[in-house]
C-alpha atoms as a PDB file:
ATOM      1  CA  UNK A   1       0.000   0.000   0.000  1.00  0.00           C
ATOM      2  CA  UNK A   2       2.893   2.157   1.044  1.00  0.00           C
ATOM      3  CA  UNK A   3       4.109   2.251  -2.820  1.00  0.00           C
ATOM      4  CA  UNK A   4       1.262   2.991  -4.220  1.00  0.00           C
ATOM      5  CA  UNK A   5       0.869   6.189  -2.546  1.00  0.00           C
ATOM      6  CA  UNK A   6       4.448   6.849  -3.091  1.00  0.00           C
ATOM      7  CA  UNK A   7       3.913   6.164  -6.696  1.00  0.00           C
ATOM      8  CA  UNK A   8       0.122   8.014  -6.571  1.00  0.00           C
ATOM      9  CA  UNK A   9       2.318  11.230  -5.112  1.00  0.00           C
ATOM     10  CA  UNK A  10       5.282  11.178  -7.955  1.00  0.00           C
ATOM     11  CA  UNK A  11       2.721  11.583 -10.604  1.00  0.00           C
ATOM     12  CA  UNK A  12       1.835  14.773 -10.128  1.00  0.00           C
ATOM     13  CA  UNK A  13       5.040  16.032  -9.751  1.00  0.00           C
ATOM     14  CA  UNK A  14       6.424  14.250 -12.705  1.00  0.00           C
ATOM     15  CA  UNK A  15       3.846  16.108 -14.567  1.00  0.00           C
ATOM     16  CA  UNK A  16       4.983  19.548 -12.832  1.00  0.00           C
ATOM     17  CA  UNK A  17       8.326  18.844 -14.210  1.00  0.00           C
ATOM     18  CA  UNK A  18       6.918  17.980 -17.635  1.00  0.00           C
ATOM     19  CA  UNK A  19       5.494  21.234 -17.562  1.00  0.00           C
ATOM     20  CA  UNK A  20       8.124  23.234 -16.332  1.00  0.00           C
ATOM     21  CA  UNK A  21      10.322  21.595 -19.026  1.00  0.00           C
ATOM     22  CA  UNK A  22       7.522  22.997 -21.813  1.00  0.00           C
ATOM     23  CA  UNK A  23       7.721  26.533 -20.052  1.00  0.00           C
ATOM     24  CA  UNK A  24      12.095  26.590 -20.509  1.00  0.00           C
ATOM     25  CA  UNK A  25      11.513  25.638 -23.852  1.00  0.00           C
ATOM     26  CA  UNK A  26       8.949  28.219 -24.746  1.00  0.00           C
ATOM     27  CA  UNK A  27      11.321  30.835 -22.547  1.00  0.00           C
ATOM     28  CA  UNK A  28      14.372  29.774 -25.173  1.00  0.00           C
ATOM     29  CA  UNK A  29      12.052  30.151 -28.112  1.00  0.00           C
ATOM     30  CA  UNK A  30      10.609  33.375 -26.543  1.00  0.00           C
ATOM     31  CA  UNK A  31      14.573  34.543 -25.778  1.00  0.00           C
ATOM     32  CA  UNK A  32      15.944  33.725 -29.263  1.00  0.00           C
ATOM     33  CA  UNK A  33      12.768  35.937 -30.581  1.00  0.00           C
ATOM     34  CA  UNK A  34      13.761  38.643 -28.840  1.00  0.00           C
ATOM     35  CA  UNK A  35      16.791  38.748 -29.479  1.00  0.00           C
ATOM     36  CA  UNK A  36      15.897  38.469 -33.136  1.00  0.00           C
ATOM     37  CA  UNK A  37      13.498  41.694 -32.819  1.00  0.00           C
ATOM     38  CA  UNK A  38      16.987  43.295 -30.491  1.00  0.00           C
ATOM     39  CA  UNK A  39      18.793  42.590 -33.602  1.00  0.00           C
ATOM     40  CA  UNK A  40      16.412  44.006 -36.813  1.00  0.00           C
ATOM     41  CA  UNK A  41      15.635  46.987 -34.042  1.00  0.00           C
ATOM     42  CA  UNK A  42      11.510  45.944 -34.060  1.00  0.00           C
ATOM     43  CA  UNK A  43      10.910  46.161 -30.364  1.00  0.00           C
ATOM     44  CA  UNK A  44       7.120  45.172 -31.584  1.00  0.00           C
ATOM     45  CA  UNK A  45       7.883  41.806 -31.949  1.00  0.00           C
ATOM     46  CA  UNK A  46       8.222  41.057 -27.945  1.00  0.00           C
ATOM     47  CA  UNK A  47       7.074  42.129 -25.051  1.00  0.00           C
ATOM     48  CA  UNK A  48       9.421  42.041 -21.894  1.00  0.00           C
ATOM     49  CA  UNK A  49       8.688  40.418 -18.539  1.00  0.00           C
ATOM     50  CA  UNK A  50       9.612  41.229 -15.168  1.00  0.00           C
ATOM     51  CA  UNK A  51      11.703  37.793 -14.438  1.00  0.00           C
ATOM     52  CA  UNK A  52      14.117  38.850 -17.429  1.00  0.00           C
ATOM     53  CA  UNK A  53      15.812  41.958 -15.289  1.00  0.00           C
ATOM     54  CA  UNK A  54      18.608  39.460 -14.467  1.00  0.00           C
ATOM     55  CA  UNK A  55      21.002  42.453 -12.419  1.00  0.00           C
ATOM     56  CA  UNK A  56      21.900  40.943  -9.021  1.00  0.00           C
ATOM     57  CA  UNK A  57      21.020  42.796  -5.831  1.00  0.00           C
ATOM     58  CA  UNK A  58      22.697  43.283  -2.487  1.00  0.00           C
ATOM     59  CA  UNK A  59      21.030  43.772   0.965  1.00  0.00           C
ATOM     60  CA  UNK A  60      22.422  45.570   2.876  1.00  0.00           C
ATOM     61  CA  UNK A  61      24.031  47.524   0.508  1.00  0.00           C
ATOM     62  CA  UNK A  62      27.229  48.535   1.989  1.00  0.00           C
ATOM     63  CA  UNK A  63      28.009  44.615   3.117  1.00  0.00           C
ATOM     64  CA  UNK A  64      26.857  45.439   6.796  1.00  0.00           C
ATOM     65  CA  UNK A  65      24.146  44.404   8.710  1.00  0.00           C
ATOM     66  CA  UNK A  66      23.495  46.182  12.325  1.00  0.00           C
ATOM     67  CA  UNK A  67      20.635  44.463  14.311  1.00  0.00           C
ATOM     68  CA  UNK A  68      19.088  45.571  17.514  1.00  0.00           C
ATOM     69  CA  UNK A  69      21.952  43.507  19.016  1.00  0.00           C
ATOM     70  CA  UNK A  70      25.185  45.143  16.999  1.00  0.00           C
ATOM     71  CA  UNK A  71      26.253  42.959  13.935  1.00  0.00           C
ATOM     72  CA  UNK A  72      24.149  40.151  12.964  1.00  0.00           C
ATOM     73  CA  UNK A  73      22.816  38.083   9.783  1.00  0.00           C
ATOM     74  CA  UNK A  74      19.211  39.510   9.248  1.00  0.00           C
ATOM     75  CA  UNK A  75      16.864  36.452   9.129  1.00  0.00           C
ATOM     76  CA  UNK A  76      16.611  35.425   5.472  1.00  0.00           C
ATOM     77  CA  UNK A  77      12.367  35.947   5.110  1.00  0.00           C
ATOM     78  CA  UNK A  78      14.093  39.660   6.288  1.00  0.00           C
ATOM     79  CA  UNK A  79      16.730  39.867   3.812  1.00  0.00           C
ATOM     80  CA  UNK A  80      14.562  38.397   1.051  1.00  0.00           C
ATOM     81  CA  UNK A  81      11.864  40.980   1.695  1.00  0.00           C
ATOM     82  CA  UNK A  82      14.323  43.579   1.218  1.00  0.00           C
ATOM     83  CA  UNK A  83      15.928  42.591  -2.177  1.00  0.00           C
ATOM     84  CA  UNK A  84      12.669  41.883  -3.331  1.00  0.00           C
ATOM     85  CA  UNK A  85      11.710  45.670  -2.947  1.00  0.00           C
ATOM     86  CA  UNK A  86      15.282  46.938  -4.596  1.00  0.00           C
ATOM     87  CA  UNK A  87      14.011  44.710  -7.688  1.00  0.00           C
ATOM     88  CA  UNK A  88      10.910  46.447  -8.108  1.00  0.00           C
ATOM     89  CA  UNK A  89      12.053  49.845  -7.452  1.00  0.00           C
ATOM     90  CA  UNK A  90      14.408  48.987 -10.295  1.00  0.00           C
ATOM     91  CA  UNK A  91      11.560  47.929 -12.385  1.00  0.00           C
ATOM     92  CA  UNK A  92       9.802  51.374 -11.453  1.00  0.00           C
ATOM     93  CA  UNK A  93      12.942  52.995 -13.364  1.00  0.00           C
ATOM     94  CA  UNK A  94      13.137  54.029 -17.362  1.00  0.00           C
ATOM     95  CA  UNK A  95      15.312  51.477 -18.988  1.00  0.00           C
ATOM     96  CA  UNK A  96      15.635  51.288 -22.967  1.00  0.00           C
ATOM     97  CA  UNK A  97      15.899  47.205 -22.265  1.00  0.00           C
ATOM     98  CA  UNK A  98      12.041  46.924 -21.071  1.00  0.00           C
ATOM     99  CA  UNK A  99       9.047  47.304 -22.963  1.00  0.00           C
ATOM    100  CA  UNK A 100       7.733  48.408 -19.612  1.00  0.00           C
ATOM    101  CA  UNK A 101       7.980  50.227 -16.889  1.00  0.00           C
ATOM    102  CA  UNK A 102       5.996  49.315 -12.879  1.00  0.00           C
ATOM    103  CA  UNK A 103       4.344  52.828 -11.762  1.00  0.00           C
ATOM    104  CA  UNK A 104       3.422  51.366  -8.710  1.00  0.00           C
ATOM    105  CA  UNK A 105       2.748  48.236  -6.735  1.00  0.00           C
ATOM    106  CA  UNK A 106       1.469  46.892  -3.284  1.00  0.00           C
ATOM    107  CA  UNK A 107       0.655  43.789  -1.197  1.00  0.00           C
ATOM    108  CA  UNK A 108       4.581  42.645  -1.609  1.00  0.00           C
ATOM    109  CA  UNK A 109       4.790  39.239   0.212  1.00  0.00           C
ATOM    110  CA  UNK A 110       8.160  36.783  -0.293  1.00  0.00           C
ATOM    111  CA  UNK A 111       8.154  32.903   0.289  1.00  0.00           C
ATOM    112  CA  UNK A 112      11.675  31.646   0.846  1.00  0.00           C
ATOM    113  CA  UNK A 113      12.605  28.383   0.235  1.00  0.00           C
ATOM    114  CA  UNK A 114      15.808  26.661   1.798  1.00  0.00           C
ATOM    115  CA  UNK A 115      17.336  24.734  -1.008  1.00  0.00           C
ATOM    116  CA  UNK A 116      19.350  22.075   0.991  1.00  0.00           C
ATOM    117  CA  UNK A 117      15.998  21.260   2.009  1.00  0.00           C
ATOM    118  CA  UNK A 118      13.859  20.546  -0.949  1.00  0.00           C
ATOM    119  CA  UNK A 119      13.753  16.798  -2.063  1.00  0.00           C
ATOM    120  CA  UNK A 120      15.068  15.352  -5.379  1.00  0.00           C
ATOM    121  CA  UNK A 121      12.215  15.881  -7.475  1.00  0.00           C
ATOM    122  CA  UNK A 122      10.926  19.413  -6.320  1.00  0.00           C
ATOM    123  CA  UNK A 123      14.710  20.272  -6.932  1.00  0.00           C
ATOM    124  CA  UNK A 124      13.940  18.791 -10.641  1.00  0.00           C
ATOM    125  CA  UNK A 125      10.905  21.400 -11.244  1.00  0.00           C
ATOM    126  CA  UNK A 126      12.960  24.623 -10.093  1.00  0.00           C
ATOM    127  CA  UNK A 127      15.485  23.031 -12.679  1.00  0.00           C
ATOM    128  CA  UNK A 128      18.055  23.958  -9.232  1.00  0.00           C
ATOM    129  CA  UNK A 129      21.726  23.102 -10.179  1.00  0.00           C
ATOM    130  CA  UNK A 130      24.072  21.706  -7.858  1.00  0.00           C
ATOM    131  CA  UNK A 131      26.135  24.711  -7.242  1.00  0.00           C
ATOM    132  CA  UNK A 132      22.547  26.576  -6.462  1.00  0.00           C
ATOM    133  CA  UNK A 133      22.245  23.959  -3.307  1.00  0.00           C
ATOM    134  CA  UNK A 134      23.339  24.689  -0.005  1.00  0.00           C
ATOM    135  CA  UNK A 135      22.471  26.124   3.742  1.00  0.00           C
ATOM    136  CA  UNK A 136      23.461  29.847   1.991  1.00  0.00           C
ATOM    137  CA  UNK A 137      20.733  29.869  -1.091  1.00  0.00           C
ATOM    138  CA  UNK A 138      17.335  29.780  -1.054  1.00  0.00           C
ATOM    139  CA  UNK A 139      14.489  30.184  -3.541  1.00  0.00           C
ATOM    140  CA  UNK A 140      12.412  33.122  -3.031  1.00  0.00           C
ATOM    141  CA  UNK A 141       9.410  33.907  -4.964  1.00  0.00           C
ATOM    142  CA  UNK A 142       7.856  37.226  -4.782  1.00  0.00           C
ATOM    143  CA  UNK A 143       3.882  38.022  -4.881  1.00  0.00           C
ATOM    144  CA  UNK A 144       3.115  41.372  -5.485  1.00  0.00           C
ATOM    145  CA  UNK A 145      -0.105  43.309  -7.479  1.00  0.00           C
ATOM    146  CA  UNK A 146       1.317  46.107  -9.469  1.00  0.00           C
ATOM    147  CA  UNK A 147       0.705  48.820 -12.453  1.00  0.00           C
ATOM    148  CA  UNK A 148       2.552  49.233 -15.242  1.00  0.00           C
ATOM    149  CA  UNK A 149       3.176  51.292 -18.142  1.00  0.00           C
ATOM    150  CA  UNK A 150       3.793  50.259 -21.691  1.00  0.00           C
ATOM    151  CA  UNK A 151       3.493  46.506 -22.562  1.00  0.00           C
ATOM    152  CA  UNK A 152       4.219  42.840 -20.302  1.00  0.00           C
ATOM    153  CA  UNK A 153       4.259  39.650 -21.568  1.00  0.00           C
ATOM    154  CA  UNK A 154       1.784  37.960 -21.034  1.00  0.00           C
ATOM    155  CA  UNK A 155      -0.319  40.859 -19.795  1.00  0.00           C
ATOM    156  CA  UNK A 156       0.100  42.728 -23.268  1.00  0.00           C
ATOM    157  CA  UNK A 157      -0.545  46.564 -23.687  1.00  0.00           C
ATOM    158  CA  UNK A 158      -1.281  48.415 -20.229  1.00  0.00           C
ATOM    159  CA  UNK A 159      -4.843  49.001 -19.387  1.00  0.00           C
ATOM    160  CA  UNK A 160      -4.104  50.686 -16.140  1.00  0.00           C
ATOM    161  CA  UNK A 161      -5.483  47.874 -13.763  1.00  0.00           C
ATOM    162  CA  UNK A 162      -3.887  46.058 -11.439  1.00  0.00           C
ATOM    163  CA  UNK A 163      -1.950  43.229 -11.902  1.00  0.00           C
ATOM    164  CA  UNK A 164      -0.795  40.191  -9.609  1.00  0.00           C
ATOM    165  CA  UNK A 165       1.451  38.166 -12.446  1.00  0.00           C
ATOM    166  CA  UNK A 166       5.162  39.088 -11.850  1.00  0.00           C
ATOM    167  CA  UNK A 167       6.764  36.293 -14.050  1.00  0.00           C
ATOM    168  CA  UNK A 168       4.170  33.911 -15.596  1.00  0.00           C
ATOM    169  CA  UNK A 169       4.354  30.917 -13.382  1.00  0.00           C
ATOM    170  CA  UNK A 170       7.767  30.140 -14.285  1.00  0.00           C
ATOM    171  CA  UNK A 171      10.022  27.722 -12.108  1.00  0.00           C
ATOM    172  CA  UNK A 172      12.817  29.674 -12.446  1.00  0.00           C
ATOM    173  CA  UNK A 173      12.052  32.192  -9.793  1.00  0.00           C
ATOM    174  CA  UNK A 174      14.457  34.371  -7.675  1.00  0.00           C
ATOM    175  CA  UNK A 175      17.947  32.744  -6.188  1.00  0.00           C
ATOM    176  CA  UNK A 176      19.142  34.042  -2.920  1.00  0.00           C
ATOM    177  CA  UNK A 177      22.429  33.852  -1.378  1.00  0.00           C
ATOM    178  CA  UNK A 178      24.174  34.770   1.791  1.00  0.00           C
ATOM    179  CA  UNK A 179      28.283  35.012   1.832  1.00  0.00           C
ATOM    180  CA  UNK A 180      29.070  36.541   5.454  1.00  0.00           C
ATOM    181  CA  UNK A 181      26.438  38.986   6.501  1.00  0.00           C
ATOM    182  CA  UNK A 182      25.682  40.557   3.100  1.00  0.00           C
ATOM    183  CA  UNK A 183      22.814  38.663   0.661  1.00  0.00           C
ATOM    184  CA  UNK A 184      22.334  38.702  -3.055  1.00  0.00           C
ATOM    185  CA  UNK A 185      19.297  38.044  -5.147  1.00  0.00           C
ATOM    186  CA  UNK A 186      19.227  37.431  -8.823  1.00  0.00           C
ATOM    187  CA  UNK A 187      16.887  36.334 -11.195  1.00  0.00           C
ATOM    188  CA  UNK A 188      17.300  32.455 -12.768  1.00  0.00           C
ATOM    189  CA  UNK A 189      16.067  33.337 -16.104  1.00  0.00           C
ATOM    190  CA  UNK A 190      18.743  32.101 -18.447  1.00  0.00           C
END
């Protein structure tokens, strides 16, 4: 009885991976499109999404942390929080590189995920690599309802409503790391 439920509970995560596999390979053929329209300068052949802004960000800034005790680590749900904010005030900026731009957003919310924890095949539907496993990385995905200017994929042209889809479901997410006190977050879009 035991393996059937063990088998009964592998299915649907076998299929999550199946699916996450389909949404790299649509993100490649998406990618090689846009960089296609980059190249013949027709910025109407793609719209830009949010999970694409690939710069890394540091909290805290200057490599410090001071906590109500002196120097600590800040908790990572803390940390992750924070870099999650620095990306979407960079996303509120004018960059040539976007086919949008966020004008404003609310209800942020993080969920970290510890990557040494996460079991074989969860690993396999983030798509994590080795070298993204250990006590100093986690997963973060950010929920957030914004507005935006311009055009999203897959929201298309702006209608000046809210909006709760940062980066279309994707596995990829947001990578998180700590070296000493200082944490980086970057995007896994490849």
């Amino acid at each position: 009885m035991e393996g059937v439920i063990k088998e009964q509970t592998k299915k649907p995560l076998r299929a999550a991976a199946i699916i996450a596999g389909i949404l790299i390979v649509v993100a490649t053929v998406y990618a090689k499109i846009r960089h296609y329209s980059a190249a013949t300068e027709d910025v109407n052949l793609y719209y830009s999404t949010a999970i694409e802004n690939t710069k890394v960000y540091y909290y805290p800034t200057d490599g410090s942390v001071i906590g109500a005790k002196g120097n600590s680590v800040e908790p990572p749900g803390t940390a992750a929080y924070e870099l999650a904010v620095l990306f979407m005030e960079d996303l509120k900026a004018e960059d040539k590189s976007r086919t949008f731009r966020i004008t404003e957003y609310e209800d942020l919310a993080v969920k970290v995920i510890p990557t040494a924890q996460l079991d074989e095949e969860t690993a396999a539907i983030y798509f994590l690599q080795d070298n993204e496993v250990s006590e100093n990385t986690w997963l973060v995905e950010i929920s957030i309802r914004y507005k935006y200017e311009g055009a999203m994929s897959p929201v298309g042209p702006s209608n000046n409503e809210w909006i709760d889809v940062l980066y279309q479901s994707s596995p990829a997410g947001f990578l998180m790391t700590r070296n000493g006190n200082q944490y980086s977050l970057r995007s896994r879009y490849r």
